[in-house]
Protein backbone atom coordinates (compact mmCIF):
# COMPACT_ATOMS: atom_id res chain seq x y z
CA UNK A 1 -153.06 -22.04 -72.97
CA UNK A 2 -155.26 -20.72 -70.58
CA UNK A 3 -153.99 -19.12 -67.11
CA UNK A 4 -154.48 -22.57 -64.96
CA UNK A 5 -157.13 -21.86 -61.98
CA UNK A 6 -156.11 -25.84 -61.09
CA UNK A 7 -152.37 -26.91 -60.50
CA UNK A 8 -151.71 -30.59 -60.01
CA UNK A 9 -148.37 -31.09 -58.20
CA UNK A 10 -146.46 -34.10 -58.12
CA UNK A 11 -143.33 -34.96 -56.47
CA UNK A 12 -141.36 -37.88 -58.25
CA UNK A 13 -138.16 -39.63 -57.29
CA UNK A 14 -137.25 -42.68 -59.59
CA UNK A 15 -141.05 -43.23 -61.08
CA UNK A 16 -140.04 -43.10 -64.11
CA UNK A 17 -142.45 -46.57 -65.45
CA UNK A 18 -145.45 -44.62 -63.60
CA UNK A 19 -145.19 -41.44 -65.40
CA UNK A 20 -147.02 -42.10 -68.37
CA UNK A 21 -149.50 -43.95 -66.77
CA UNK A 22 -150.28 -41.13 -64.34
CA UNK A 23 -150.01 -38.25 -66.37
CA UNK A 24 -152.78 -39.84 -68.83
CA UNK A 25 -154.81 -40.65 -66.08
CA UNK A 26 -154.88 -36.60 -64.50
CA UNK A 27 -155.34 -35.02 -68.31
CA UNK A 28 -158.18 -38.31 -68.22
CA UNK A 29 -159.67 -37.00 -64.71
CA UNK A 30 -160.31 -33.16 -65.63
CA UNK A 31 -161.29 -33.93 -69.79
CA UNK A 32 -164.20 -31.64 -70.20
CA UNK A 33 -163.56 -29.84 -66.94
CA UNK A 34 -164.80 -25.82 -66.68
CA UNK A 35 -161.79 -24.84 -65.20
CA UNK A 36 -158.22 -25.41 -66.88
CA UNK A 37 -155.25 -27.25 -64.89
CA UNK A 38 -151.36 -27.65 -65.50
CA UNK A 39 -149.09 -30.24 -64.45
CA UNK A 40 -146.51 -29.68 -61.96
CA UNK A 41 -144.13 -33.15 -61.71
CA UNK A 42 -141.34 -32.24 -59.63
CA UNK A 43 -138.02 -34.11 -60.59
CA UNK A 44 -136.73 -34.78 -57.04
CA UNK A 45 -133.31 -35.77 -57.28
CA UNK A 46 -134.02 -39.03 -59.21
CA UNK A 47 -131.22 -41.70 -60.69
CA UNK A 48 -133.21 -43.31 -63.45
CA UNK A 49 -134.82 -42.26 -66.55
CA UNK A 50 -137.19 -40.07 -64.44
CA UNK A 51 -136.39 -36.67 -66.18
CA UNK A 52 -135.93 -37.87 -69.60
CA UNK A 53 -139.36 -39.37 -69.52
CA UNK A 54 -140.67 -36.41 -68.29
CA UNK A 55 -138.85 -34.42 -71.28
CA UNK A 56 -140.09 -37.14 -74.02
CA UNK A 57 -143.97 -36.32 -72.16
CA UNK A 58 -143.39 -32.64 -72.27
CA UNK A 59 -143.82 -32.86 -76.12
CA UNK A 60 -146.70 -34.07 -75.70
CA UNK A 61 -148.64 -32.32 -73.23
CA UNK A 62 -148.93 -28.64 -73.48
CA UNK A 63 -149.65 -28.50 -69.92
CA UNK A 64 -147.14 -30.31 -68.37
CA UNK A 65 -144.61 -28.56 -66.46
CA UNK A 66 -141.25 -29.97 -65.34
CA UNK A 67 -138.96 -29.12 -62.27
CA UNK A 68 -136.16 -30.92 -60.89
CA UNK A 69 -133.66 -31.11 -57.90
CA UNK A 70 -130.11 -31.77 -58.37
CA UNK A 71 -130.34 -33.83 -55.14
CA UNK A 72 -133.35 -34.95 -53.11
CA UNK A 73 -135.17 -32.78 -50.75
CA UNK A 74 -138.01 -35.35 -49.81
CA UNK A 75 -141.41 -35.21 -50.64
CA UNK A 76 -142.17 -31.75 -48.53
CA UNK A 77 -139.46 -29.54 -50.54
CA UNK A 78 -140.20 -31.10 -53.90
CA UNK A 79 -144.26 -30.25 -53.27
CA UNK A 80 -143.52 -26.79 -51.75
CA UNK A 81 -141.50 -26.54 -55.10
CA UNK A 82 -144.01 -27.38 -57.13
CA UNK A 83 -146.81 -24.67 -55.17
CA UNK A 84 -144.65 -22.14 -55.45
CA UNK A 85 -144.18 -22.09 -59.26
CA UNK A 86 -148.05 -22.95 -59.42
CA UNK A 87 -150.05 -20.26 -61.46
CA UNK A 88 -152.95 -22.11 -60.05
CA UNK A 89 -155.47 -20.50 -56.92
CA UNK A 90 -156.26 -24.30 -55.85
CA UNK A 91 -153.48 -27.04 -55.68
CA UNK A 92 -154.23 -30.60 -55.84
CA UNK A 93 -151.73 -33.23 -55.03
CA UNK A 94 -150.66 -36.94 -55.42
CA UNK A 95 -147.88 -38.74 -55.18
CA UNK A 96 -145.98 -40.18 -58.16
CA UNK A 97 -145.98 -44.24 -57.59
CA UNK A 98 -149.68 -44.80 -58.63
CA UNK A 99 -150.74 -45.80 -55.73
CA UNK A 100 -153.19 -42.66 -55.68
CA UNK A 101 -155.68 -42.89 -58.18
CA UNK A 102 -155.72 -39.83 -60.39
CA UNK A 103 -159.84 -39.93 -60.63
CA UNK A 104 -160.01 -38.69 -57.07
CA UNK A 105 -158.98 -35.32 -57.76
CA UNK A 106 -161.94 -33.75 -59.25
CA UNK A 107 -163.76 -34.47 -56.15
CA UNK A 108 -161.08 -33.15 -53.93
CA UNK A 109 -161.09 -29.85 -55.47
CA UNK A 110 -164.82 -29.77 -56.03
CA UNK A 111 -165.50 -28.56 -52.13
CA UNK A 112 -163.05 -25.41 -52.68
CA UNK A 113 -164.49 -24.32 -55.99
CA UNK A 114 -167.80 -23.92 -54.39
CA UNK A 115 -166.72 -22.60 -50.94
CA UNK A 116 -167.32 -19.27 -50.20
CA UNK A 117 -164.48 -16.31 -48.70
CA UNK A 118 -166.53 -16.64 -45.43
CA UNK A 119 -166.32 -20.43 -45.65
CA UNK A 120 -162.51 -20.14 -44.78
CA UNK A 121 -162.07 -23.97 -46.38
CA UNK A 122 -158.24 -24.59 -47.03
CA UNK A 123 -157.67 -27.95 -47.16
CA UNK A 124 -159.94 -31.12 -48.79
CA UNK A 125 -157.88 -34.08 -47.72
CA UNK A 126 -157.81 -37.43 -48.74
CA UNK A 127 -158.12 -40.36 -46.10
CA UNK A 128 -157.45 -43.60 -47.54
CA UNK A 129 -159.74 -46.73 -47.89
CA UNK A 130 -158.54 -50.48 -48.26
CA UNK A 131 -155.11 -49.45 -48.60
CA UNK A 132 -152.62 -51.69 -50.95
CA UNK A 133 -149.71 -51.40 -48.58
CA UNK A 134 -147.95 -54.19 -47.05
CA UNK A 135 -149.16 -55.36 -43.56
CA UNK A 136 -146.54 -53.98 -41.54
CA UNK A 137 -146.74 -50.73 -43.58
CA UNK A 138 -150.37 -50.24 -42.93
CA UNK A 139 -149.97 -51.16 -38.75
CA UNK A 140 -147.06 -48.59 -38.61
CA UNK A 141 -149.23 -46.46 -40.82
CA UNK A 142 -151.87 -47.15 -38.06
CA UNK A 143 -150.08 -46.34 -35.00
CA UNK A 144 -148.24 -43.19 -36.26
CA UNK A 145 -151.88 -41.56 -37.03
CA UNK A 146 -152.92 -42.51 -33.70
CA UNK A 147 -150.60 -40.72 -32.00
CA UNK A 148 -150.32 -38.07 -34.32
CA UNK A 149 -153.79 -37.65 -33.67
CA UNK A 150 -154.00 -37.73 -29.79
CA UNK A 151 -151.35 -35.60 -29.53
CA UNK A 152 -152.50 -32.69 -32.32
CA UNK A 153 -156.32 -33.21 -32.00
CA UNK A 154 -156.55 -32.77 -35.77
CA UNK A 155 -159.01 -35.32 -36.46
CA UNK A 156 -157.70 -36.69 -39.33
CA UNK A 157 -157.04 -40.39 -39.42
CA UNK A 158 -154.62 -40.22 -42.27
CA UNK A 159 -152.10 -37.80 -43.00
CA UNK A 160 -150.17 -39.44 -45.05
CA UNK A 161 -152.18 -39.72 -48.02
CA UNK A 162 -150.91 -37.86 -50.83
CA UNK A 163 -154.15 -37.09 -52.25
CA UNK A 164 -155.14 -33.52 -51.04
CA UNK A 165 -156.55 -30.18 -52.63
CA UNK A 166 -155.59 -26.95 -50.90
CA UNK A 167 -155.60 -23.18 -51.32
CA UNK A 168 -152.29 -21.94 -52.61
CA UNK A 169 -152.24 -18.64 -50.75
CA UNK A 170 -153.26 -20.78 -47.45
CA UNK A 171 -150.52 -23.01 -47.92
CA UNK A 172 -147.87 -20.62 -48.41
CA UNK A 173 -149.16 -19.03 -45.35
CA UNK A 174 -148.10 -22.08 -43.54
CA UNK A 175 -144.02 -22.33 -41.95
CA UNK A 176 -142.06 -24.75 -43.95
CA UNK A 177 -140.24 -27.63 -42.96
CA UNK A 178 -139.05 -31.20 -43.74
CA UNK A 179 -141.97 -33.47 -43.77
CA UNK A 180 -144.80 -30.74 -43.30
CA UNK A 181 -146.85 -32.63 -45.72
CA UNK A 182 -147.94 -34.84 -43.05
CA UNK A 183 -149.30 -32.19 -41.03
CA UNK A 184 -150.93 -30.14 -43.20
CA UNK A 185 -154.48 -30.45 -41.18
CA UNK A 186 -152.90 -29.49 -38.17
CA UNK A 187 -151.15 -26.84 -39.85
CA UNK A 188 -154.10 -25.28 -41.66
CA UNK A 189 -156.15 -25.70 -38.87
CA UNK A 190 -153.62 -23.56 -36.59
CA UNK A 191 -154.04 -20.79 -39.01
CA UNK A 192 -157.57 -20.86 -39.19
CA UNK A 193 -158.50 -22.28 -41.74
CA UNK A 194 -161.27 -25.29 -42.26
CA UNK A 195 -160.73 -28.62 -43.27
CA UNK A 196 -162.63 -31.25 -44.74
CA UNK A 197 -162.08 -35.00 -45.26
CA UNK A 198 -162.88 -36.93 -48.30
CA UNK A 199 -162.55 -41.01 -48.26
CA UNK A 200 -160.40 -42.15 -51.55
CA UNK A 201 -159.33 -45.37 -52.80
CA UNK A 202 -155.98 -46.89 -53.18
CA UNK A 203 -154.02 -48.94 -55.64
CA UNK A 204 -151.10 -51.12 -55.77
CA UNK A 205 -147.67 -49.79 -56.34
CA UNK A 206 -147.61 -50.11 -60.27
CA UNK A 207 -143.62 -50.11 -60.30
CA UNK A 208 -140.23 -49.21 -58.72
CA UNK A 209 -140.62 -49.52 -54.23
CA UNK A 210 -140.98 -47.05 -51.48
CA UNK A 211 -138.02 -44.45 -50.75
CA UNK A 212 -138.62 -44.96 -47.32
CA UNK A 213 -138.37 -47.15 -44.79
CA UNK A 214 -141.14 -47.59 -41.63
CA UNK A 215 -138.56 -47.03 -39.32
CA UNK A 216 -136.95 -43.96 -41.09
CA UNK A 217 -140.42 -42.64 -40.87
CA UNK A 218 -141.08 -43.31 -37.06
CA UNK A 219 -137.62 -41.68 -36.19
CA UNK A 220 -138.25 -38.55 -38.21
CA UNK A 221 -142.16 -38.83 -37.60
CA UNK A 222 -141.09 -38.53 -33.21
CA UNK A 223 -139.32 -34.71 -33.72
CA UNK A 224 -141.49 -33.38 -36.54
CA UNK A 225 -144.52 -34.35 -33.84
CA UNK A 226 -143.15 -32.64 -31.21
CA UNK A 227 -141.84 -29.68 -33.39
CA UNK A 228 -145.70 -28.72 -35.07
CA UNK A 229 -147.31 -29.48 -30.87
CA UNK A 230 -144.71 -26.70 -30.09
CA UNK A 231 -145.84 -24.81 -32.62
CA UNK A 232 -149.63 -24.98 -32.31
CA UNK A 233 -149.02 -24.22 -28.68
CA UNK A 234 -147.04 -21.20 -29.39
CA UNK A 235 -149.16 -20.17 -31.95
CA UNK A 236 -150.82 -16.64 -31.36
CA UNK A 237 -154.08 -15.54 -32.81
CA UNK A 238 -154.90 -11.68 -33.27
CA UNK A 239 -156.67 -10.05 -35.75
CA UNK A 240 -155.47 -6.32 -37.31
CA UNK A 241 -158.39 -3.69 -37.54
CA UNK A 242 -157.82 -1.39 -40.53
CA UNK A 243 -157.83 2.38 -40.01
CA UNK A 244 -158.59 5.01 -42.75
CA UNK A 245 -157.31 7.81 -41.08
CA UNK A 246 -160.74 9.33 -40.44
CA UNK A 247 -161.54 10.69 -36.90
């Protein structure tokens, strides 16, 4: 196989009736693409058939890559998993219910495979359109992003999409932590890099039911906000001029 220039990463915890169906639909997405991909699906922590399923795809897919966790490290630690064994220069992620529709990704990525070293693009991210969420989902969904957004100014109405396509390097650049993946413009944008925004569509959860709860997210959601305002406040930005020695 050729060295991937595309990694797809994909945290899953108990998905194991999506996996087949999502897996077709990425190798489906980038058929006939220039550029070669792999699969990432990171195993995190599940208690179903999860891993087995991803074994029995395995021997089918050349390209398909398996981690796992022996216990779950949430969505954050399973995708910074999953980037740092990429061999991929671009990343693109989703998450592993369904609800993100596989066909998106080629036009995610698209923007970063053109850009240009002076461009300084990092991140492509997805912002959700006629979501398939519950009602109180979507309002708690709603408020969240607006205060996430008032206080971090990162225009972005919708963080927590798990459709995004990023620079690896960029993104390792960034300082890890529990439930960074919902601040990943904020986060790019503090280290100078540019983001764009890309409307995708949504599906239905095609199986199994959320791993967490709205209120679970608002309580963790209230310190990780204050942590990354801390951060981007605190944040320093200098530049290093190279010397050759030369007088």
């Amino acid at each position: 196989m050729n060295v991937p220039v595309i990694s797809i990463v994909v945290p899953a915890r108990n998905e194991e009736a999506s996996l087949r169906t999502l897996t077709g639909g990425i190798q489906a997405a980038f058929a006939g693409a220039e550029h070669p991909i792999e699969i990432i699906i990171v195993d995190d922590g599940s208690e179903d058939g999860t891993l087995a399923t991803l074994h029995q795809l395995q021997a089918e897919m050349r390209n398909l890559r398996v981690l796992s966790h022996a216990r779950s490290g949430g969505q954050s630690a399973a995708v910074h998993s999953g980037v740092l064994a990429a061999q991929g220069r671009f990343i693109c992620t989703l998450d592993g219910d369904g609800q993100n529709p596989p066909s998106e990704l080629p036009g995610l990525v698209a923007p970063l495979l053109a850009a240009t070293p002076a461009s300084r693009l990092g991140l492509v991210a997805g912002q959700r359109v006629n979501r398939q969420d519950t009602l109180s989902k979507k309002l708690a969904s709603k408020a969240a992003n607006g205060i996430r957004s008032f206080v971090l100014k990162d225009e972005t109405r919708d963080t927590g999409c798990g459709l995004k396509a990023f620079r690896r390097d960029a993104f390792l650049e960034l300082p890890y932590f529990d439930h960074m993946h919902r601040y990943l413009p904020a986060l790019f944008t503090m280290n100078g890099w540019r983001v764009e925004h890309v409307d995708v569509s949504h599906e239905a959860r095609h199986s199994g039911h959320s791993n967490y709860s709205n209120l679970q997210r608002g309580l963790v959601g209230v310190v990780d906000l204050l942590g990354v305002a801390w951060l981007i406040r605190r944040r320093k930005k200098t530049q290093a001029t190279e010397h050759n020695g030369a007088s």
